[in-house]
C-alpha atoms as a PDB file:
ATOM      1  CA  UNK A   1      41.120  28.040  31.904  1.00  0.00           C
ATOM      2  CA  UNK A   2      40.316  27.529  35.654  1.00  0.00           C
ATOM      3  CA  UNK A   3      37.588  25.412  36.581  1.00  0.00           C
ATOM      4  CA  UNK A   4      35.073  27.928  37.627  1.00  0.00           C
ATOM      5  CA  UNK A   5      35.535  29.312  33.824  1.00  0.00           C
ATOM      6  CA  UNK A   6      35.438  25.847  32.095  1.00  0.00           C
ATOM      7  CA  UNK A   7      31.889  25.518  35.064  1.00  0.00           C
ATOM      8  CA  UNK A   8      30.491  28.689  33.530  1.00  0.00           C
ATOM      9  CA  UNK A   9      31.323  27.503  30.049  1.00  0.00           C
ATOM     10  CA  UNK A  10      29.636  23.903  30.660  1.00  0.00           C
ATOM     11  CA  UNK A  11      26.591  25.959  31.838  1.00  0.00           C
ATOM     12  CA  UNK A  12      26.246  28.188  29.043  1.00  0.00           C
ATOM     13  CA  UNK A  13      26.694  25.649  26.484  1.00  0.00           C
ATOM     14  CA  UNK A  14      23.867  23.494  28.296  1.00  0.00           C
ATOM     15  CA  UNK A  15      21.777  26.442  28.033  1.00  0.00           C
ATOM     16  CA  UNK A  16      22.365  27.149  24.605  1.00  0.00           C
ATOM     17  CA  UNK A  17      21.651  23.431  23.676  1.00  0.00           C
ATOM     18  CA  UNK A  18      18.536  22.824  26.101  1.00  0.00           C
ATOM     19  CA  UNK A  19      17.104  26.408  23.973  1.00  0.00           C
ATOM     20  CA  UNK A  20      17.760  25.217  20.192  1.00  0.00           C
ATOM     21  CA  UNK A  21      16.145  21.389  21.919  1.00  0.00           C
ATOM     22  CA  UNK A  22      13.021  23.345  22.872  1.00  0.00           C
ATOM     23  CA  UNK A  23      13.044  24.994  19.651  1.00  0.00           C
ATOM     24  CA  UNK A  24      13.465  22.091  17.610  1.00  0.00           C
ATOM     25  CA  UNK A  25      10.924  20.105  19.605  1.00  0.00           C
ATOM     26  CA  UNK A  26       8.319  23.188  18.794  1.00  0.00           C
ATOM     27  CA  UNK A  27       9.241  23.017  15.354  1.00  0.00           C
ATOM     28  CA  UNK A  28       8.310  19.154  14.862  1.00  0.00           C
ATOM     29  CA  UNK A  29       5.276  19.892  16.739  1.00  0.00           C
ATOM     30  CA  UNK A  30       3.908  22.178  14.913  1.00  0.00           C
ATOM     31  CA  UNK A  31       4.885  19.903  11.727  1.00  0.00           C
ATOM     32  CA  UNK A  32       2.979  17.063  13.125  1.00  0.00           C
ATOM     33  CA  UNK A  33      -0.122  19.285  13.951  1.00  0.00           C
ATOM     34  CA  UNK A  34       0.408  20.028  10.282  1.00  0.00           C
ATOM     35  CA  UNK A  35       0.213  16.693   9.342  1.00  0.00           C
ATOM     36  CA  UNK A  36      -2.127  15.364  11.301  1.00  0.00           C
ATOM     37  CA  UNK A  37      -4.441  17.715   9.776  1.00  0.00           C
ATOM     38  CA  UNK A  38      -3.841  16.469   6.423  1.00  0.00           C
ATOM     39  CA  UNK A  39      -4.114  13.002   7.773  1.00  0.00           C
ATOM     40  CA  UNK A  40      -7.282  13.487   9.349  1.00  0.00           C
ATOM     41  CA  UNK A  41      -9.359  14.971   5.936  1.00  0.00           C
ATOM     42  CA  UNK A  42      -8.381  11.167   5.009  1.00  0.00           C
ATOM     43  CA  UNK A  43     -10.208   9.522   7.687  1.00  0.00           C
ATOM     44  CA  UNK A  44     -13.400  11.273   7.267  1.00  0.00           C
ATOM     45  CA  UNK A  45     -13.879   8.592   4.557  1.00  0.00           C
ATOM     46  CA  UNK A  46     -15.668   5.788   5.162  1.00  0.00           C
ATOM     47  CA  UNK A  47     -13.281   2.454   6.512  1.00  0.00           C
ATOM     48  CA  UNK A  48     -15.061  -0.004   4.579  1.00  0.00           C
ATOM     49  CA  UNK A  49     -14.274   1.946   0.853  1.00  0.00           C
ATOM     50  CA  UNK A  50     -12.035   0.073  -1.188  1.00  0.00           C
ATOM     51  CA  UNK A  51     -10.187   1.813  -3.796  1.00  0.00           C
ATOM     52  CA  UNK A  52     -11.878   0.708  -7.740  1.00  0.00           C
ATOM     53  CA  UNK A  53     -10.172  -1.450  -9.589  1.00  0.00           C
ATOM     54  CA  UNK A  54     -10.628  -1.501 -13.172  1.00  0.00           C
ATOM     55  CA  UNK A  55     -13.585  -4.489 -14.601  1.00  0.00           C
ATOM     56  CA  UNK A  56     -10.837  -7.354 -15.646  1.00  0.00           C
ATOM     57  CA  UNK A  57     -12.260  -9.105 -18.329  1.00  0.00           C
ATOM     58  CA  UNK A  58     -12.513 -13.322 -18.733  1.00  0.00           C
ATOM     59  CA  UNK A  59      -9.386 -14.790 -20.865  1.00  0.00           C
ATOM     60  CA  UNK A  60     -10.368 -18.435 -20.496  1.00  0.00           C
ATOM     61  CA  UNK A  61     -14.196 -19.927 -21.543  1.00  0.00           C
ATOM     62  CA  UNK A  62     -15.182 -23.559 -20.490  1.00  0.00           C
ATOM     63  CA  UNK A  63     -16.316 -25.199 -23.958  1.00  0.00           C
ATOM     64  CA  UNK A  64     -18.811 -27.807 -22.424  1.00  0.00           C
ATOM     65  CA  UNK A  65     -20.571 -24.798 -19.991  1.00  0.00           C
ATOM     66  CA  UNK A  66     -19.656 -20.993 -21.630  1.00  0.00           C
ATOM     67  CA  UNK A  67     -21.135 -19.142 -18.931  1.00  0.00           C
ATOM     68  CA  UNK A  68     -18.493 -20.336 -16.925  1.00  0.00           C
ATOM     69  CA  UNK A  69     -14.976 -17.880 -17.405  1.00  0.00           C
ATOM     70  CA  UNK A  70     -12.022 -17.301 -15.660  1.00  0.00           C
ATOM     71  CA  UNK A  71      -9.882 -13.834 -15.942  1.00  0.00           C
ATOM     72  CA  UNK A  72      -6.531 -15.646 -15.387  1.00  0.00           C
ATOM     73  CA  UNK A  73      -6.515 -14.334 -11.441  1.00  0.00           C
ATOM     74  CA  UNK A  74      -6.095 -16.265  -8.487  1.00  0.00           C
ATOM     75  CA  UNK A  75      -6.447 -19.938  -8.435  1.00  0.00           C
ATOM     76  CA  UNK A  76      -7.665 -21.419 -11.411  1.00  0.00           C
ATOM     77  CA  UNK A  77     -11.487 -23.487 -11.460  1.00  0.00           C
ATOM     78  CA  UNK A  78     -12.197 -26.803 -10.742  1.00  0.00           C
ATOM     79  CA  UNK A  79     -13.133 -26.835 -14.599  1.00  0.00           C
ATOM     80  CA  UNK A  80      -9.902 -25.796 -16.090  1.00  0.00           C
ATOM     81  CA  UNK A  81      -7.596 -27.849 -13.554  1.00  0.00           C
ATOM     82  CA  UNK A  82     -10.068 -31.397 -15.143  1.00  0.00           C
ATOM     83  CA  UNK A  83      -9.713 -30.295 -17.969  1.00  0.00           C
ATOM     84  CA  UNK A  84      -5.812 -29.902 -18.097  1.00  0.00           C
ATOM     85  CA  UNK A  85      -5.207 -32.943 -15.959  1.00  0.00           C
ATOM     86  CA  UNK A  86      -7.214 -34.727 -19.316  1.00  0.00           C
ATOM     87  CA  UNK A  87      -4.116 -33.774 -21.576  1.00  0.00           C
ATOM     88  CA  UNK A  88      -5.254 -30.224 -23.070  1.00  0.00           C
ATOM     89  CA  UNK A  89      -3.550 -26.784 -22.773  1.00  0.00           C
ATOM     90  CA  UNK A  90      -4.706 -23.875 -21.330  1.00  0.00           C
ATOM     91  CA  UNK A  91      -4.259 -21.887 -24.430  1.00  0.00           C
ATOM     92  CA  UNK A  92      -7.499 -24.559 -25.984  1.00  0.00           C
ATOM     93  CA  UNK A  93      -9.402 -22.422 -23.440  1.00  0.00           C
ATOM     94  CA  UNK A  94      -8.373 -19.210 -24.426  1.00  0.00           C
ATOM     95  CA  UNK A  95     -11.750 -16.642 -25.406  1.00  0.00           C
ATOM     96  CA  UNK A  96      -9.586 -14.717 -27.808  1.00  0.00           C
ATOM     97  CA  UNK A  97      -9.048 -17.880 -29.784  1.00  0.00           C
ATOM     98  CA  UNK A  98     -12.669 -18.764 -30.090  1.00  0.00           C
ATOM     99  CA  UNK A  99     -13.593 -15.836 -31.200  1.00  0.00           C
ATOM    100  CA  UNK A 100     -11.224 -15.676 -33.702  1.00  0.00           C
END
């Protein structure tokens, strides 16, 4: 091939590839309008809402003051850390226990 052929090949293929760019880049646009759609129904609700977590119930019962419980979550009360530092086992405090 001469170079004024390969010339007119380089431009048609840089053509053909700056077309299917273009299309592509319509293509994802339209997808993102798509999406953004879709993503905006989600922030008509309000920022502060927290998604509801189900009630967790008290596992462990302080013997010397029952209205003070503890679900097992997070760091455990002053109570319960005296009273195992005393020598007793967290399954003494269990509610299931006592009840039974």
């Amino acid at each position: 091939m001469s170079i004024d052929e390969l010339w007119a090949l380089h431009e048609r293929i840089a053509a053909d590839l700056a077309a299917r760019l273009i299309a592509e880049r319509e293509a994802l646009e339209l997808r993102l309008k798509q999406l953004n759609c879709v993503g905006l129904s989600r922030q008509n609700e309000p920022s502060g809402a927290r998604r509801r977590y189900p009630k967790v119930f008290p596992k462990f019962r302080n013997p010397d003051h029952p209205s003070e419980t503890w679900a097992g979550r997070g760091k455990q009360p002053r109570w319960l850390t005296a009273q195992l530092k005393t020598g007793k086992r967290i399954d003494d405090f269990r509610i299931d226990r006592v009840a039974a």
